[in-house]
Protein backbone atom coordinates (compact mmCIF):
# COMPACT_ATOMS: atom_id res chain seq x y z
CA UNK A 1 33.68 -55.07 -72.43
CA UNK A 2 29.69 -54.49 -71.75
CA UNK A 3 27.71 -57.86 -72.16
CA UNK A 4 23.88 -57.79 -71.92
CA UNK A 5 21.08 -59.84 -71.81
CA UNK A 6 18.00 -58.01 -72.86
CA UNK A 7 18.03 -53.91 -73.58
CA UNK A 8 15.13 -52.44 -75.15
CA UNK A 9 12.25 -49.62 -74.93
CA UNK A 10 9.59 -48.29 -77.03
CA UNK A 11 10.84 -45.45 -77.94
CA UNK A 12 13.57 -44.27 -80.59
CA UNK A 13 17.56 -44.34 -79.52
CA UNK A 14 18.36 -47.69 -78.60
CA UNK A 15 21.57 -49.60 -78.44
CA UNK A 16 23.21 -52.65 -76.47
CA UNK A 17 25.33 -49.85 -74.34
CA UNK A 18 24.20 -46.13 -75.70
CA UNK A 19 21.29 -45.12 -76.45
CA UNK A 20 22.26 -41.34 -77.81
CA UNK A 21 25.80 -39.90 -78.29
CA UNK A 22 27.37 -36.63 -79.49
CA UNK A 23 30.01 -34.74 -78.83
CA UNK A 24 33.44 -37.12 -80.36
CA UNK A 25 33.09 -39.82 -78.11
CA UNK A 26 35.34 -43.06 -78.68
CA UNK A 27 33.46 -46.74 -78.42
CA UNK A 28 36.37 -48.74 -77.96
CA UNK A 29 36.36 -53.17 -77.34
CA UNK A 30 32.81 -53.30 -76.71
CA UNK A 31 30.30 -56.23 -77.09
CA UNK A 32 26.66 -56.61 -76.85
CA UNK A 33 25.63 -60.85 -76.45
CA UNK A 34 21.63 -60.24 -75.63
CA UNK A 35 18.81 -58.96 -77.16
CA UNK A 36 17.87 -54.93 -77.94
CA UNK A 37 14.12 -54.00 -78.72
CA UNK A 38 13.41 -50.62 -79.51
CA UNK A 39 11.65 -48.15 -82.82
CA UNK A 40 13.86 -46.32 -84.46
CA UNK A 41 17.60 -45.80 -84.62
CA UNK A 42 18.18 -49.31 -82.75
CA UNK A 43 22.27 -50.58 -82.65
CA UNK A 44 23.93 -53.80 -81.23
CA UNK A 45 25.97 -51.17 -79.38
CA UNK A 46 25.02 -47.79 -79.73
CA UNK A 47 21.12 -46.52 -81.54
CA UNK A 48 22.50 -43.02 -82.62
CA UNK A 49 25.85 -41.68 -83.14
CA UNK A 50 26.47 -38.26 -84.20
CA UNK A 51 29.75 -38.11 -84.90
CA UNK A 52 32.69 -39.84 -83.11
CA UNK A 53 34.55 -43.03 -83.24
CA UNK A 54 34.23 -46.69 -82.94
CA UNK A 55 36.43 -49.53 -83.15
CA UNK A 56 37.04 -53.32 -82.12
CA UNK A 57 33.96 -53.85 -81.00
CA UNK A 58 31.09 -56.47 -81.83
CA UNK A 59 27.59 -57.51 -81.73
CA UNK A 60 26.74 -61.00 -81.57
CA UNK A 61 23.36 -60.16 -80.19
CA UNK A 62 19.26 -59.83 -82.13
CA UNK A 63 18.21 -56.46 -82.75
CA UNK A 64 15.39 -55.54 -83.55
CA UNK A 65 13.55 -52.44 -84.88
CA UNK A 66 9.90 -52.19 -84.87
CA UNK A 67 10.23 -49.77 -87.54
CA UNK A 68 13.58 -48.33 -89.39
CA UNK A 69 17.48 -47.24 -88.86
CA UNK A 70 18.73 -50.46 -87.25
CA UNK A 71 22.05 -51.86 -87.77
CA UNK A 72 24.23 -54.65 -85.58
CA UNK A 73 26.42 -51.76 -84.28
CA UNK A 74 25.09 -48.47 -85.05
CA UNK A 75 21.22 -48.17 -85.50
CA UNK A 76 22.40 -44.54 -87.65
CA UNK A 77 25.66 -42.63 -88.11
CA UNK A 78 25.14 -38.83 -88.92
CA UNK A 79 27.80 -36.12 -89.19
CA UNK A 80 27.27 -33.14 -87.35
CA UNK A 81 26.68 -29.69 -89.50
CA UNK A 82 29.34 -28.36 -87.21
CA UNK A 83 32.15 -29.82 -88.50
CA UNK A 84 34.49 -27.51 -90.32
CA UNK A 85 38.26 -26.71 -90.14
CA UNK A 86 36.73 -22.97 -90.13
CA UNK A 87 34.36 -23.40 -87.37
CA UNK A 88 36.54 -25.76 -85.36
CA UNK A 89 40.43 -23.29 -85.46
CA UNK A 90 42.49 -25.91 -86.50
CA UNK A 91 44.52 -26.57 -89.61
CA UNK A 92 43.03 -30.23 -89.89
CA UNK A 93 40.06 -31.87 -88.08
CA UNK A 94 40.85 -35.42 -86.37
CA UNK A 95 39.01 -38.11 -87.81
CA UNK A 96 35.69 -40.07 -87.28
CA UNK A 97 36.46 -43.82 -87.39
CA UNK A 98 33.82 -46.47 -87.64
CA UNK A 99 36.69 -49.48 -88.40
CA UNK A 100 37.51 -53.02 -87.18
CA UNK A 101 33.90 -54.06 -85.61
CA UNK A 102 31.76 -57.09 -86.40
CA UNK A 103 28.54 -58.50 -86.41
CA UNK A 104 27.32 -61.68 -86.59
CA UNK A 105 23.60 -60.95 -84.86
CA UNK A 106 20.16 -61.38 -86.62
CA UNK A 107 18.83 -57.80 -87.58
CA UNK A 108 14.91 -57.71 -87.42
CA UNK A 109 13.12 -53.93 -88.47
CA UNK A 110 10.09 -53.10 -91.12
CA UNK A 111 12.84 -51.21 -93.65
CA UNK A 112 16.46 -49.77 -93.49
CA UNK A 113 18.42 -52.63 -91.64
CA UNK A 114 22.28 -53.46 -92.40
CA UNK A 115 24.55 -55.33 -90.45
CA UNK A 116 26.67 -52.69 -89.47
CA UNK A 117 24.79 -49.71 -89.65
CA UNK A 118 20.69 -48.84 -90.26
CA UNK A 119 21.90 -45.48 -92.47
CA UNK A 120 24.51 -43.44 -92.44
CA UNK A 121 24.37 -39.49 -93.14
CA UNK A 122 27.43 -37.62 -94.33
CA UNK A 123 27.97 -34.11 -96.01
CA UNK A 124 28.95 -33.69 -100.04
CA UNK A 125 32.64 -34.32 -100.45
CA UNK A 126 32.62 -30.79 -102.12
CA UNK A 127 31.82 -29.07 -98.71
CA UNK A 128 33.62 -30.68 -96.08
CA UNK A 129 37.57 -31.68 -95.70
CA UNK A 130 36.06 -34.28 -92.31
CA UNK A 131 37.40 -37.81 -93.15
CA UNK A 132 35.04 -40.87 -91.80
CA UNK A 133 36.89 -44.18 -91.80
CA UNK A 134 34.57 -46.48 -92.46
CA UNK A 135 36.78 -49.76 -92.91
CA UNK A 136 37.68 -53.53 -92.44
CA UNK A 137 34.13 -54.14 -90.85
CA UNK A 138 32.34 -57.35 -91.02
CA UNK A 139 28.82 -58.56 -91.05
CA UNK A 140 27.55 -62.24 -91.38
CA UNK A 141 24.07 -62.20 -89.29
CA UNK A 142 20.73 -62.51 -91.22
CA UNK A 143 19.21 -59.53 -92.05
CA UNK A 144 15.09 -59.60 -92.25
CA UNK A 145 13.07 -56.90 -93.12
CA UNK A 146 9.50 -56.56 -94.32
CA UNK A 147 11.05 -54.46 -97.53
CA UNK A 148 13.57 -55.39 -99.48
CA UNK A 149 17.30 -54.62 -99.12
CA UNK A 150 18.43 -52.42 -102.38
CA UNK A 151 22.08 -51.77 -100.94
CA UNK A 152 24.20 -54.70 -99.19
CA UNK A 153 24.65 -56.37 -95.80
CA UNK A 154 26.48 -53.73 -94.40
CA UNK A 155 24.36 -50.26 -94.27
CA UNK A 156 20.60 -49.84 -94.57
CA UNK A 157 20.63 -46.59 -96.51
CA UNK A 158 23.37 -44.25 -97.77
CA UNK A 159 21.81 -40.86 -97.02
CA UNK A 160 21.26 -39.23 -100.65
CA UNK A 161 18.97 -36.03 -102.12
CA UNK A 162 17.79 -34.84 -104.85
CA UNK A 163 18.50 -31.39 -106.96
CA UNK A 164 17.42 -29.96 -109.58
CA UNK A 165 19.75 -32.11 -112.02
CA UNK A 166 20.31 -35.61 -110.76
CA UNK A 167 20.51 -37.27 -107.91
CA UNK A 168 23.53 -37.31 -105.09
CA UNK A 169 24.73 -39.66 -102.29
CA UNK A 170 27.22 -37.91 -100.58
CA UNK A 171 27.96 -40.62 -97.88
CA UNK A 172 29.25 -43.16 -100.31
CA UNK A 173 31.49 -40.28 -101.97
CA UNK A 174 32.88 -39.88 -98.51
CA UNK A 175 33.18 -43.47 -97.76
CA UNK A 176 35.14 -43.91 -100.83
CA UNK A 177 37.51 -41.30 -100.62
CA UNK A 178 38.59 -42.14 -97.10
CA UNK A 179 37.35 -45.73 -96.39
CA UNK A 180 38.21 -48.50 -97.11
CA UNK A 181 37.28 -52.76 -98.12
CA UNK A 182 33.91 -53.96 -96.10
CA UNK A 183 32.70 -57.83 -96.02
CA UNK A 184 29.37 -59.02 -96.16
CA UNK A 185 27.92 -62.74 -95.82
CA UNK A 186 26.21 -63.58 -99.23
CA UNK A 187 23.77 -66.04 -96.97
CA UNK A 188 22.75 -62.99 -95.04
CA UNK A 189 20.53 -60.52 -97.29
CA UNK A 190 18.72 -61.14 -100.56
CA UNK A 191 19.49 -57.86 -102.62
CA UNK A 192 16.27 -56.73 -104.48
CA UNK A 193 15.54 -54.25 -107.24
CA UNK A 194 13.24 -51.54 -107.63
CA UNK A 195 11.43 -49.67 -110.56
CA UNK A 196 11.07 -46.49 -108.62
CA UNK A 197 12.50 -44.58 -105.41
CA UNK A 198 11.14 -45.63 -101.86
CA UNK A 199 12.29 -43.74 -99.53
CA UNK A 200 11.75 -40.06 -101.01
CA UNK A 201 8.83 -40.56 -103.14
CA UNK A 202 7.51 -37.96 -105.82
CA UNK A 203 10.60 -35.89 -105.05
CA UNK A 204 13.15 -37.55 -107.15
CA UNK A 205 12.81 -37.83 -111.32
CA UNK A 206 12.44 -40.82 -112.57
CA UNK A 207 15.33 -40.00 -114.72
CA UNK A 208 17.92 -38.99 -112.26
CA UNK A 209 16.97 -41.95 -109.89
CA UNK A 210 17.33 -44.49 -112.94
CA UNK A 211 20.95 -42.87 -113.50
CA UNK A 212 22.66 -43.87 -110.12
CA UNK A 213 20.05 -46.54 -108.89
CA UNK A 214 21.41 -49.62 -111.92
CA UNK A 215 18.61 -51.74 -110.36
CA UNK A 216 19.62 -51.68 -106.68
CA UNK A 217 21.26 -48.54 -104.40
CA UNK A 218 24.74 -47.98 -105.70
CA UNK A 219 27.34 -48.76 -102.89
CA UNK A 220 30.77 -47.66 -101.96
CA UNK A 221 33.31 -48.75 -104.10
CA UNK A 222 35.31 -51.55 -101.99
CA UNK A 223 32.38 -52.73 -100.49
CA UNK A 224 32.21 -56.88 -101.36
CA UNK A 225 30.27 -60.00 -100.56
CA UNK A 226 31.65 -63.72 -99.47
CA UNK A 227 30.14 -66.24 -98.72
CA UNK A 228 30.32 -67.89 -95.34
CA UNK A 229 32.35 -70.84 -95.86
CA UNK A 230 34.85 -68.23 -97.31
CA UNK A 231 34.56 -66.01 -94.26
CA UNK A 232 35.28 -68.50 -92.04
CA UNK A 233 38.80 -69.56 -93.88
CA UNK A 234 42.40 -68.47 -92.91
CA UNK A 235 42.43 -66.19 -96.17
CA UNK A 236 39.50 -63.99 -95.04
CA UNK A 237 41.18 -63.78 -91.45
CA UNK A 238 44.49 -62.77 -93.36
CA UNK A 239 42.21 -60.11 -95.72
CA UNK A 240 41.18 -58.56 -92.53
CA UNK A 241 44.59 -58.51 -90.59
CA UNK A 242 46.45 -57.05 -93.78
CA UNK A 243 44.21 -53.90 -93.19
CA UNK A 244 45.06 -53.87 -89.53
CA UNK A 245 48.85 -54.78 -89.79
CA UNK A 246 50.47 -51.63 -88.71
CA UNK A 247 48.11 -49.49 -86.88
CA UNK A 248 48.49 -50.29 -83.30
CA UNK A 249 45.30 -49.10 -82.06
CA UNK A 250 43.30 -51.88 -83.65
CA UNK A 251 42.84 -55.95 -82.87
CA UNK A 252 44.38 -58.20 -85.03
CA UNK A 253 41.64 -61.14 -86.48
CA UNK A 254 42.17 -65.31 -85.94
CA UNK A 255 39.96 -67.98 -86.92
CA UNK A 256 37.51 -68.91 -84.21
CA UNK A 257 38.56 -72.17 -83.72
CA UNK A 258 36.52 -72.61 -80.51
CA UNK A 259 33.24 -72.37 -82.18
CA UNK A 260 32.45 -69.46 -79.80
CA UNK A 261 31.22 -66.90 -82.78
CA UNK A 262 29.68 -69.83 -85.60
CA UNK A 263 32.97 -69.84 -87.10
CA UNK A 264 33.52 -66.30 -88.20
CA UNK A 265 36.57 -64.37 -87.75
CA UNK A 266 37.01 -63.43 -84.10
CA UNK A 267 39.52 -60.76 -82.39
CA UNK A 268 42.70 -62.48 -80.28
CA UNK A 269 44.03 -59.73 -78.85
């Protein structure tokens, strides 16, 4: 367990205990308490993360992002071009987890904020057989950002582009075809609509935005809001621990009955 008080730069790649990683490295029961300062790609515990796992670990911390990418554990997620079965020699890849973490921080940045994760980049389902557990993470801090959120509390931006037909976001294709139920705090984000697309500009139809857009950025499938006085009750703790019962590599959930975490779901073990 890492605990700071203060971690930040003015530069890009900045989290409460990594700054950069690559390579499949594990992030295992880690915690950032203090504050991280930095520009882009800015996480409670780790600013970029290309490729790898991480699990039981929290962020009870501010971060803060001058300008975009910053999330209360991962500032942005991306998925290596790499990763293949044919490149790699073996009959099936291991997976990438990002399961079982928390946040409960205030996230500060001009655009693309979430509570878990600033944006998160993953190939087309079509092209790659690489499974990405996103699952049974939790976010209740505040999220404040000069531009709207369009998705939910939990990622900034699920990386999407344009073709010639319509228009495709791969990550959440991913995340629902090998994730699994993530919690957001209705208190913490006010979802906003838009007429036209932000973050790509004059590159995407009008048409093909308006077909997958509804309003707001569609989001993965199990993805849900509560609000806090129902995350903070013994049948949000047991929502979480049914996800966890039986795999013995992640912390089971109680009710923080100390008062150490604002009421919110802590780990015991």
């Amino acid at each position: 367990m890492f605990k700071w008080r203060y971690c930040g730069n003015d530069r890009n790649f900045t989290g409460g205990l990594i700054g950069f990683s690559s390579g499949q490295n594990r992030i295992i029961g880690c915690s950032n308490y203090g504050k991280v300062y930095g520009h882009r790609c800015v996480g409670g515990i780790i600013g970029y993360f290309e490729g790898g796992s991480i699990y039981n670990s929290f962020n009870r911390g501010e971060i803060i992002g001058r300008y975009e990418h910053v999330g209360g554990i991962i500032g942005e997620f991306t998925e290596p071009y790499q990763k293949s079965i044919k490149d790699s020699g073996l009959k099936e890849l291991p997976n990438d987890t990002v399961a079982n973490c928390y946040n409960t921080g205030i996230i500060m940045a001009r655009d693309v904020a979430g509570g878990i994760a600033g944006h998160i980049n993953l190939h087309p389902i079509q092209i790659s057989t690489w499974k990405v557990l996103f699952a049974n993470n939790y976010s209740s801090g505040k999220i404040r950002t000069r531009y709207p959120v369009i998705t939910d509390g939990l990622v900034g931006v699920y990386a999407y582009f344009a073709n010639s037909d319509n228009l495709v976001i791969p990550t959440i294709d991913r995340i629902n075809r090998d994730g699994a139920a993530c919690y957001w705090s209705e208190e913490s984000c006010k979802l906003s609509t838009i007429k036209k697309p932000r973050f790509e500009g004059s590159k995407i139809r009008s048409e093909a935005w308006n077909e997958i857009m509804y309003g707001s950025m569609k989001i993965p499938d199990s993805f849900r809001y509560f609000s806090n006085s129902e995350m903070k009750q013994d049948s949000f703790v047991d929502l979480l621990n049914k996800w966890v019962d039986k795999k013995n590599v992640f912390n089971q959930w109680g009710l923080d009955k100390k008062g150490i975490n604002d009421g919110f779901p802590i780990f015991i073990n």
